[in-house]
N, C-alpha and C. Protein backbone atom coordinates (compact mmCIF):
# COMPACT_ATOMS: atom_id res chain seq x y z
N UNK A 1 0.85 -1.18 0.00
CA UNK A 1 0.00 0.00 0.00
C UNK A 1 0.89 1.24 0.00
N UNK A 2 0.66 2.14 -0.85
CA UNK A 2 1.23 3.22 -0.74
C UNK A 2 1.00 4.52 0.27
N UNK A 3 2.02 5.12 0.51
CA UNK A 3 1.43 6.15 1.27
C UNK A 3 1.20 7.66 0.69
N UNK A 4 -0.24 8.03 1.25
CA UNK A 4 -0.59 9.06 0.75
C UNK A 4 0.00 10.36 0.79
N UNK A 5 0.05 10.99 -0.53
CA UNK A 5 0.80 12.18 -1.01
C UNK A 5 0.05 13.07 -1.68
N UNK A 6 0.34 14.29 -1.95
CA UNK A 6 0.11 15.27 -2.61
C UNK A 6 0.39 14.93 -3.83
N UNK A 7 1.42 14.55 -4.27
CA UNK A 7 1.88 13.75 -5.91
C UNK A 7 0.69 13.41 -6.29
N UNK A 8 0.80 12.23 -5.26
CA UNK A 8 -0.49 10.68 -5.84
C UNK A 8 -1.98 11.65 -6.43
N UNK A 9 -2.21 12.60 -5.19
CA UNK A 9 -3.41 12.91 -5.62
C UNK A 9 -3.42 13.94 -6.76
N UNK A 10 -2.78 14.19 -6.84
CA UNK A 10 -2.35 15.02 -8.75
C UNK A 10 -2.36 14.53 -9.31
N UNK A 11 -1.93 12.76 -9.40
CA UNK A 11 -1.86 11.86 -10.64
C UNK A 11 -3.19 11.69 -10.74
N UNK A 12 -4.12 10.89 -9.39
CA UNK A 12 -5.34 10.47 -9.92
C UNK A 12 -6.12 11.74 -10.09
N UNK A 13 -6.32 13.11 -10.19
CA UNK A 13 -6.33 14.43 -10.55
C UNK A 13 -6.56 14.47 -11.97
N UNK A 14 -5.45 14.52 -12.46
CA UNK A 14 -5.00 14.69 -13.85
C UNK A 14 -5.46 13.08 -14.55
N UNK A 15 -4.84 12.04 -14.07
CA UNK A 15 -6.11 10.63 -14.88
C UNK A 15 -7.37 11.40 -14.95
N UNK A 16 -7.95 11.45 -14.06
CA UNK A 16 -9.42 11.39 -14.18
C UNK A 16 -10.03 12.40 -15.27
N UNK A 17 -9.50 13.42 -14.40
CA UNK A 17 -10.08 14.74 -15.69
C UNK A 17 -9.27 14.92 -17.26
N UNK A 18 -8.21 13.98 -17.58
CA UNK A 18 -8.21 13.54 -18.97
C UNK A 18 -8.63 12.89 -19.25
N UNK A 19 -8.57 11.47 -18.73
CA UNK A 19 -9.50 10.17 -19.68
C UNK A 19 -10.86 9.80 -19.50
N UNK A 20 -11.00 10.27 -17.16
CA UNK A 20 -12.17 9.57 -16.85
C UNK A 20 -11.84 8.60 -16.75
N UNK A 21 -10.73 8.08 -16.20
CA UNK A 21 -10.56 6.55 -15.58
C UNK A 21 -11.46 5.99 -15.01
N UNK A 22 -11.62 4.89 -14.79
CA UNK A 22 -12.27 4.22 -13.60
C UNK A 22 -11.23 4.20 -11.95
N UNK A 23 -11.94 3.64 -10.78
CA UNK A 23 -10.61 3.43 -10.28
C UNK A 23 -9.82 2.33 -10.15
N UNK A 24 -10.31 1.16 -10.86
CA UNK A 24 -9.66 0.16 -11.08
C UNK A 24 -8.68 0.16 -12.02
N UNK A 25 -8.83 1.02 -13.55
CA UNK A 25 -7.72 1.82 -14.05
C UNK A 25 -6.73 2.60 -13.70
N UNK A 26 -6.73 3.53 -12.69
CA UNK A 26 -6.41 4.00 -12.16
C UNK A 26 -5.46 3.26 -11.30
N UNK A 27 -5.77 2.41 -10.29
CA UNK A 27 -5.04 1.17 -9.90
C UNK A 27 -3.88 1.09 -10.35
N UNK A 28 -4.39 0.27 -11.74
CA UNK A 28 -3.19 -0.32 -12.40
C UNK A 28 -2.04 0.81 -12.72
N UNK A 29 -2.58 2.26 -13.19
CA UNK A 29 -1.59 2.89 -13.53
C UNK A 29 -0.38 3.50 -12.39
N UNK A 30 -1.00 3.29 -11.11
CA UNK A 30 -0.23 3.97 -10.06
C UNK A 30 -0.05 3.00 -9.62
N UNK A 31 0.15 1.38 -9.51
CA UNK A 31 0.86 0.31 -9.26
C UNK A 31 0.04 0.54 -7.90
N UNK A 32 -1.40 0.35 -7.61
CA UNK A 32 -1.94 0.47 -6.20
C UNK A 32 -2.86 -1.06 -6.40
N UNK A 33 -2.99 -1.68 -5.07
CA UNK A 33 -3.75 -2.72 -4.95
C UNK A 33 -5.07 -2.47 -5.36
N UNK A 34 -5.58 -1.18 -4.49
CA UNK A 34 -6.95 -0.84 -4.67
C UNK A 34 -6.99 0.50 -4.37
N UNK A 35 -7.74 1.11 -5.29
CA UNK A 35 -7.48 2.79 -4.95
C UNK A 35 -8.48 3.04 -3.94
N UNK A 36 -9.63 2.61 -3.79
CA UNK A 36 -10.69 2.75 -2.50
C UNK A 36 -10.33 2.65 -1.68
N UNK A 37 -9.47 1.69 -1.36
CA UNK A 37 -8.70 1.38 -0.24
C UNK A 37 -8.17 2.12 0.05
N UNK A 38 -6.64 2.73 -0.37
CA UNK A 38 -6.17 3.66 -0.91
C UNK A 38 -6.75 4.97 0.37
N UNK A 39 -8.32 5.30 -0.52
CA UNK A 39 -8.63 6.52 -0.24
C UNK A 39 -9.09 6.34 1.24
N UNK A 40 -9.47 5.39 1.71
CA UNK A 40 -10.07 4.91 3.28
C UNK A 40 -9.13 4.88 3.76
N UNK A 41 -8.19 4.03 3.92
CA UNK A 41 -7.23 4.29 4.95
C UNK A 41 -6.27 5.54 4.78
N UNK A 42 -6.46 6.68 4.17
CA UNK A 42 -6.04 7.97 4.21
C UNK A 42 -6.53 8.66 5.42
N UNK A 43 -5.65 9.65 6.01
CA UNK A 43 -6.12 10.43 7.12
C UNK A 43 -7.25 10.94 6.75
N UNK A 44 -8.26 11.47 7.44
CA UNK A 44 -9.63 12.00 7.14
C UNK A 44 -9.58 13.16 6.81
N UNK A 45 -8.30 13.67 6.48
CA UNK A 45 -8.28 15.43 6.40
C UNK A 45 -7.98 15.15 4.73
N UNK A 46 -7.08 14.34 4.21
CA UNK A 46 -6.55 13.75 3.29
C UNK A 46 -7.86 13.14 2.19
N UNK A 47 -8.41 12.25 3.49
CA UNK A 47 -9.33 11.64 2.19
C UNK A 47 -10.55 12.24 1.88
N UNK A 48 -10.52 13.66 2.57
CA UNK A 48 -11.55 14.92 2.05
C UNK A 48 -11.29 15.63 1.19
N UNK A 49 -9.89 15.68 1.26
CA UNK A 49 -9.10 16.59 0.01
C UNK A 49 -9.04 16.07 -1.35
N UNK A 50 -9.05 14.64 -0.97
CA UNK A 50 -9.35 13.61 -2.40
C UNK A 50 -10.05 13.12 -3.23
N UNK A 51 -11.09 12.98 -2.28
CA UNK A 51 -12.32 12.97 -2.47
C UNK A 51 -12.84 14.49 -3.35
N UNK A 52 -12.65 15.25 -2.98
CA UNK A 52 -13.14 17.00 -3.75
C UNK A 52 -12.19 16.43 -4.84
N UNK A 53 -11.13 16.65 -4.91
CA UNK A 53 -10.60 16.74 -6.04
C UNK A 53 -11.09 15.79 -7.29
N UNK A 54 -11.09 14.35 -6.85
CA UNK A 54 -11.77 13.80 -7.61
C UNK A 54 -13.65 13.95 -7.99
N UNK A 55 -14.08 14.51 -7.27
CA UNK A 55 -15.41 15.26 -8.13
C UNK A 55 -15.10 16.33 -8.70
N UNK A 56 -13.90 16.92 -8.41
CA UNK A 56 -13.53 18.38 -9.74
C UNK A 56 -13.16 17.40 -10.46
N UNK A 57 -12.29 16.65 -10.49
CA UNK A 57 -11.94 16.34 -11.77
C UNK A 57 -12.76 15.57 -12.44
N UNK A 58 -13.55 14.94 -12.84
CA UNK A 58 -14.91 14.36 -12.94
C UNK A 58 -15.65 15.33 -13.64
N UNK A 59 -15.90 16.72 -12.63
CA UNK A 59 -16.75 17.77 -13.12
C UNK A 59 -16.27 18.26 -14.63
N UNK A 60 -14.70 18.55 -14.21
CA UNK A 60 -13.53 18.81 -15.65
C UNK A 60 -13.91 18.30 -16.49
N UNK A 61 -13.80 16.72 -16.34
CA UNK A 61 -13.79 16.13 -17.39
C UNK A 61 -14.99 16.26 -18.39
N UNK A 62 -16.15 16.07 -18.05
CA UNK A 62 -17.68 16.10 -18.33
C UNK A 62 -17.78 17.74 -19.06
N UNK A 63 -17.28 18.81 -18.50
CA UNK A 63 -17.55 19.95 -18.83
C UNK A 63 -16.26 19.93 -20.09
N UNK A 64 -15.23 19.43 -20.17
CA UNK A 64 -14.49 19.61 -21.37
C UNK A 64 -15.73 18.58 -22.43
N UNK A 65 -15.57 17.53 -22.07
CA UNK A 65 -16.36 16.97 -23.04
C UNK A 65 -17.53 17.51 -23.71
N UNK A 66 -18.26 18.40 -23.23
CA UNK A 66 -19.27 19.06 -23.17
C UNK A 66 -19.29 20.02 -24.08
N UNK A 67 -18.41 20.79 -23.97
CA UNK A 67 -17.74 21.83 -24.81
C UNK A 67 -17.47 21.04 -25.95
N UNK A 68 -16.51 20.49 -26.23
CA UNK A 68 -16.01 19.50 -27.53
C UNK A 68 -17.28 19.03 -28.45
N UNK A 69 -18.32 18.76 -27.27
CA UNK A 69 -19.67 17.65 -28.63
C UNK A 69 -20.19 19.21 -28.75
N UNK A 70 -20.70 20.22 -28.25
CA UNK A 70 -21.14 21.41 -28.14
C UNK A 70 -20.58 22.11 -30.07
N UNK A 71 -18.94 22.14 -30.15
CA UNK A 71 -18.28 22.74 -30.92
C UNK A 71 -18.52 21.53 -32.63
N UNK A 72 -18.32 20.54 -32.04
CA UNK A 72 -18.55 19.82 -33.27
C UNK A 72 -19.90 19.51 -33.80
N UNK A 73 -21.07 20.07 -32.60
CA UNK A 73 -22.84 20.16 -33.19
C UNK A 73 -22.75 21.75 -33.89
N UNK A 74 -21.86 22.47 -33.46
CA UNK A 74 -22.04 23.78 -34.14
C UNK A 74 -21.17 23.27 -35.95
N UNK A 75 -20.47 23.00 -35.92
CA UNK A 75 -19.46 22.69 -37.20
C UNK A 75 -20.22 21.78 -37.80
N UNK A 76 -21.62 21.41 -37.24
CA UNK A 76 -22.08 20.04 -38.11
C UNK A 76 -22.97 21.20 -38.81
N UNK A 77 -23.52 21.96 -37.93
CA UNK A 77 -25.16 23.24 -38.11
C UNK A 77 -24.52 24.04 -39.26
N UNK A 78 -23.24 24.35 -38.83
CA UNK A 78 -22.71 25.09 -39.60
C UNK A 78 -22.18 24.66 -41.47
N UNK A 79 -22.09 23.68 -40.86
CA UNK A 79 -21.17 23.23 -42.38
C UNK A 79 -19.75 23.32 -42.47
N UNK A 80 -18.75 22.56 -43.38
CA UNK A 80 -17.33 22.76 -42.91
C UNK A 80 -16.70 22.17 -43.82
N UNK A 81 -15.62 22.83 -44.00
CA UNK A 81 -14.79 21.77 -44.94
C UNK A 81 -13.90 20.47 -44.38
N UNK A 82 -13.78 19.61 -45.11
CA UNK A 82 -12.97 18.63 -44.79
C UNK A 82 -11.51 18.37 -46.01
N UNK A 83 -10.71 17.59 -45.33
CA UNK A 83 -9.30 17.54 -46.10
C UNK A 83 -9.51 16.02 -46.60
N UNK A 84 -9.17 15.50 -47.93
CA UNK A 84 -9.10 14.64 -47.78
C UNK A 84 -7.82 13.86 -48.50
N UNK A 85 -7.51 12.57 -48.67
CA UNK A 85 -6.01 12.43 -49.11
C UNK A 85 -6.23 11.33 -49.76
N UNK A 86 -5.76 11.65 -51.05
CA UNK A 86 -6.28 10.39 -52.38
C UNK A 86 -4.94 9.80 -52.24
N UNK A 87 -4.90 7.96 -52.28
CA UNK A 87 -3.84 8.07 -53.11
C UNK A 87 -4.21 7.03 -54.43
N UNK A 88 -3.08 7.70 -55.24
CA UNK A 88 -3.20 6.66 -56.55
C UNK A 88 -2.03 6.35 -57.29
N UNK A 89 -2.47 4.67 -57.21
CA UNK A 89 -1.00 4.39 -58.31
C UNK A 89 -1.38 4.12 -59.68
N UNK A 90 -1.12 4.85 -60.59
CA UNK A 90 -0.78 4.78 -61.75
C UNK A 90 0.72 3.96 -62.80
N UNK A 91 0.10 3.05 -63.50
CA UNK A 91 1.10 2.13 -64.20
C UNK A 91 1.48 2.74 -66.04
N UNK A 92 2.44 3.14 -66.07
CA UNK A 92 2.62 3.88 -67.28
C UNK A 92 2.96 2.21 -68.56
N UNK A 93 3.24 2.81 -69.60
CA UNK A 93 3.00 1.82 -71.03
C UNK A 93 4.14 0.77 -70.79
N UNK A 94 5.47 1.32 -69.84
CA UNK A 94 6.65 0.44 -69.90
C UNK A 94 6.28 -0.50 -68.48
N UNK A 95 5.24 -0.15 -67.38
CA UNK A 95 4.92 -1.10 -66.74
C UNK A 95 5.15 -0.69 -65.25
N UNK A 96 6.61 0.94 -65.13
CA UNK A 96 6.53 1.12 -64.11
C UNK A 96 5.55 1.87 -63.63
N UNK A 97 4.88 1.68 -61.64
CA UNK A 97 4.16 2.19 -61.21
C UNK A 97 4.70 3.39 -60.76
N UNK A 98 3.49 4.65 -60.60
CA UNK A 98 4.01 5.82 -59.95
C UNK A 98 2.84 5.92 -58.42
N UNK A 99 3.50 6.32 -57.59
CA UNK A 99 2.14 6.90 -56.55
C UNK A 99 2.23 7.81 -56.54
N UNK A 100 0.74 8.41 -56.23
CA UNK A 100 0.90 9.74 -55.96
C UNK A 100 -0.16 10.31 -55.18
N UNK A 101 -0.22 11.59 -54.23
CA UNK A 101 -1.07 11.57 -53.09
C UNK A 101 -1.72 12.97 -53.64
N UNK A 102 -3.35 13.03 -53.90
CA UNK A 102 -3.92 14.79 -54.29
C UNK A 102 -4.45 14.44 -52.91
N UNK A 103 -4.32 15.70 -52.16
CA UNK A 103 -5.67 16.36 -51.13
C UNK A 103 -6.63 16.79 -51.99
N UNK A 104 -7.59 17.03 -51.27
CA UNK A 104 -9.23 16.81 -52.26
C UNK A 104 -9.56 17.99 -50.84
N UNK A 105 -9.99 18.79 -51.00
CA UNK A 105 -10.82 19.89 -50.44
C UNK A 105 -12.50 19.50 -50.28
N UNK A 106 -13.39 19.01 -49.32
CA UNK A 106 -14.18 18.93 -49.67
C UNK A 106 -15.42 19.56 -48.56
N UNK A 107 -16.54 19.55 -49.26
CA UNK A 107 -17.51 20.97 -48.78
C UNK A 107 -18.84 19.84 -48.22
N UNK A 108 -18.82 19.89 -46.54
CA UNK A 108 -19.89 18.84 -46.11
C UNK A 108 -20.82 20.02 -45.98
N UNK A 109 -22.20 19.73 -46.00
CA UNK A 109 -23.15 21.18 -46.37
C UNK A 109 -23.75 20.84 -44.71
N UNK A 110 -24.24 21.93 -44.13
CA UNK A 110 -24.51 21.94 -43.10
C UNK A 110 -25.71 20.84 -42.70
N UNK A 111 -25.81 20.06 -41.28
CA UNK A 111 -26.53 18.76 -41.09
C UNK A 111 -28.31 19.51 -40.46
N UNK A 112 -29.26 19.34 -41.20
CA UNK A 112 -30.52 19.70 -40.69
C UNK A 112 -30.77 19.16 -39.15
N UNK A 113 -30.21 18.13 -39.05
CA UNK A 113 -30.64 17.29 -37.60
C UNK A 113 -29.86 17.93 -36.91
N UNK A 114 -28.33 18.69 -37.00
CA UNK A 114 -27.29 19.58 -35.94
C UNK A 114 -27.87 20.51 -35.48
N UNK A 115 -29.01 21.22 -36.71
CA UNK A 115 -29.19 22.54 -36.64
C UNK A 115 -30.73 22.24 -35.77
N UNK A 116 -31.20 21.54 -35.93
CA UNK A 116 -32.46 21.46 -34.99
C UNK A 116 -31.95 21.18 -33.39
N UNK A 117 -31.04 20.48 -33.48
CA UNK A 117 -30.79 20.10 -32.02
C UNK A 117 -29.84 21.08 -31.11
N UNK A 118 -29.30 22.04 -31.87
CA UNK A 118 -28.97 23.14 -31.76
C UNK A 118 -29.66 23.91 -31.06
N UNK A 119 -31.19 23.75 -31.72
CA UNK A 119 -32.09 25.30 -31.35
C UNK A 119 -32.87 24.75 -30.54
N UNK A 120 -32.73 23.40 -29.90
CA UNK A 120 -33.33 22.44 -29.00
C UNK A 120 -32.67 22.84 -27.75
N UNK A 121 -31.35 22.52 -27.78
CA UNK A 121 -30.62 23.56 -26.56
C UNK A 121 -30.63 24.24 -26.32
N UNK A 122 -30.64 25.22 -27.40
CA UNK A 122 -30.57 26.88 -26.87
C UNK A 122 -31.99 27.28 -26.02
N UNK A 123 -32.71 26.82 -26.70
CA UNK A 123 -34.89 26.65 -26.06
C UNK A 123 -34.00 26.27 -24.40
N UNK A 124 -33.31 25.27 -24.29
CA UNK A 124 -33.04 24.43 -22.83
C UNK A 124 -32.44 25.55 -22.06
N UNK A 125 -31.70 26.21 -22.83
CA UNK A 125 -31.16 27.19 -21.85
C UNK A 125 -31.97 27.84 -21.54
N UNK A 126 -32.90 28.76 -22.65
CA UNK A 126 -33.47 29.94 -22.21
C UNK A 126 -34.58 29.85 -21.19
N UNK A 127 -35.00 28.53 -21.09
CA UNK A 127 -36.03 28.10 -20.46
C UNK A 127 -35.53 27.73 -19.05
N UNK A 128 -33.90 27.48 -18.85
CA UNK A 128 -33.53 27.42 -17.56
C UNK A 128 -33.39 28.85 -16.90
N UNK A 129 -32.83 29.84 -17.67
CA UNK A 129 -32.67 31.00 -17.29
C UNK A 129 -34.35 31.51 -17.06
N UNK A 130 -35.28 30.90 -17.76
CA UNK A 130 -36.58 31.80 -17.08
C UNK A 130 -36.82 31.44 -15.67
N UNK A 131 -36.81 30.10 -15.34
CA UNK A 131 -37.02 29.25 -14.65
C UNK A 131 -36.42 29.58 -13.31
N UNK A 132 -35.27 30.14 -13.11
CA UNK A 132 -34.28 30.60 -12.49
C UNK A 132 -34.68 31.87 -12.17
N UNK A 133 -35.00 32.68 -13.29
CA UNK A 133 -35.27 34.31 -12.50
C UNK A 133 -36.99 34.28 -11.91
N UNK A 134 -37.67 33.58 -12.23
CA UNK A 134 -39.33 32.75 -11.87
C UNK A 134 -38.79 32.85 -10.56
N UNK A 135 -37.88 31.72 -10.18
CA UNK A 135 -37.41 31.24 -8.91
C UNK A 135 -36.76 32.32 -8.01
N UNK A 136 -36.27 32.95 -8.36
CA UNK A 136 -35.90 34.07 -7.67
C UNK A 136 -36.40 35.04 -6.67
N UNK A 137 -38.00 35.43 -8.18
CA UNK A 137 -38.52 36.22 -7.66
C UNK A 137 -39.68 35.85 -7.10
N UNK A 138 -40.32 34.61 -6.87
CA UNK A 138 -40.66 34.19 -5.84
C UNK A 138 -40.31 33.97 -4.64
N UNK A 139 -38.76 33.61 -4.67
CA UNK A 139 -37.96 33.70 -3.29
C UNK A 139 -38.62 35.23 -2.50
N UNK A 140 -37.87 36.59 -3.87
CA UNK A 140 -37.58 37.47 -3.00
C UNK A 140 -39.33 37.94 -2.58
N UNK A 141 -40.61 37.60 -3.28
CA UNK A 141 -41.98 37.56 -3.04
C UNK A 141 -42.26 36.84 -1.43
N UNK A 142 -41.93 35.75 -1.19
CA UNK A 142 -41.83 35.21 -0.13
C UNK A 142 -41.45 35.71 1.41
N UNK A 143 -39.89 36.18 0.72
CA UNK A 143 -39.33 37.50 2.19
C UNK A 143 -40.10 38.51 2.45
N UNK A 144 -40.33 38.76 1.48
CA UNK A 144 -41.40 40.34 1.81
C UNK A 144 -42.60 40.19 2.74
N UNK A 145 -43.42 38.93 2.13
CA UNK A 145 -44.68 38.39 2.51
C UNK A 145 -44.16 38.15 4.61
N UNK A 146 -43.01 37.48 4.37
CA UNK A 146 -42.85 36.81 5.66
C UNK A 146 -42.30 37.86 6.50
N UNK A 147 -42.32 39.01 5.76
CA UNK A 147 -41.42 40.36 7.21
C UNK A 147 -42.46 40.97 7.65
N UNK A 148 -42.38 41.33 8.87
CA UNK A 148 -42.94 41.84 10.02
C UNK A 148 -42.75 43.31 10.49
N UNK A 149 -43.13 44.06 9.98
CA UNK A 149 -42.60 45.36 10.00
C UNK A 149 -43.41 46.48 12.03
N UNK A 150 -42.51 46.37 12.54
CA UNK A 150 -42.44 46.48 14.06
C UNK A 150 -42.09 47.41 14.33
N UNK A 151 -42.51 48.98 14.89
CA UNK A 151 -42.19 50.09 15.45
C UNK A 151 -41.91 50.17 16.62
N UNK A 152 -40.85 50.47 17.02
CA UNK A 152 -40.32 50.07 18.37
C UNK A 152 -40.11 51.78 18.61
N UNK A 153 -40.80 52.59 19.93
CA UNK A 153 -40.70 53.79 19.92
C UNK A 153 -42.07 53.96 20.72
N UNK A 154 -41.86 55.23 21.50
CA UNK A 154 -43.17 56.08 21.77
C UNK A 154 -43.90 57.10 20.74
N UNK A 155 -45.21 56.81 20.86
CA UNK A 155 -46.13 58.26 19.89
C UNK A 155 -46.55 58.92 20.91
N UNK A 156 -46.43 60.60 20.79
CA UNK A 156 -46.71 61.37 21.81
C UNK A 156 -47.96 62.35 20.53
């Protein structure tokens, strides 16, 4: 069993929020029996600190990913070019072959299904942001309702 470090918890840190390991992956890569284990028999100050980190990194990970399918539904809505790389061998009259490689430029036209699911999200947002200021101002409707307005003083 290894003992717990600041290192260690940077490695499983940085695993997680690049690949999203599991922690049985994880395991294997830091030569640990069992990383649960691992995190239990850590001091309790330790295996709080590890614990957070590994739901940031988790959070990281999910929110990079997020972004990435986000950018490639816009490039689908949008339309885009692609590169592409021919090759061809050609055999001339005396028999020798030649290769040869053209890039091909090519024009994917924007995807109807990107662009709907696009404006499917954006509806998701705007409808969270109503939802949210709704919520708000019922909160701040609520305080008002529930204050007690009390004159503390003599009237002469």
């Amino acid at each position: 069993m290894n003992k717990y470090n600041i290192k260690t918890e940077n490695q499983i840190y940085e695993l997680i929020k690049k690949d999203n390991l599991t922690f049985e992956e994880i395991s294997k890569k830091l030569n640990f029996n069992d990383l649960k284990d691992y995190i239990y028999k850590s001091s309790k100050k330790y295996k709080k600190s590890l614990v957070k980190k590994i739901r940031k990194a988790r959070d990281e990970y999910f929110l990079d990913a997020k972004i990435k399918i986000e950018n490639a539904l816009i490039k689908k809505a949008l339309g885009y070019y692609s590169k592409e790389i021919v090759k061809e061998i050609k055999t001339d009259k005396e028999g020798k072959e030649s290769k040869t490689k053209k890039i091909i430029y090519k024009y994917n036209a924007p995807s109807e299904r990107a662009i709907i699911v696009f404006f499917e999200i954006l509806k998701n947002r705007n409808n969270k942001k109503l939802e949210k200021v709704e919520l708000k101002r019922k909160l701040n409707n609520n305080k008002e309702e529930n204050k007690i307005n009390i004159r503390v003083g003599f009237d002469n």
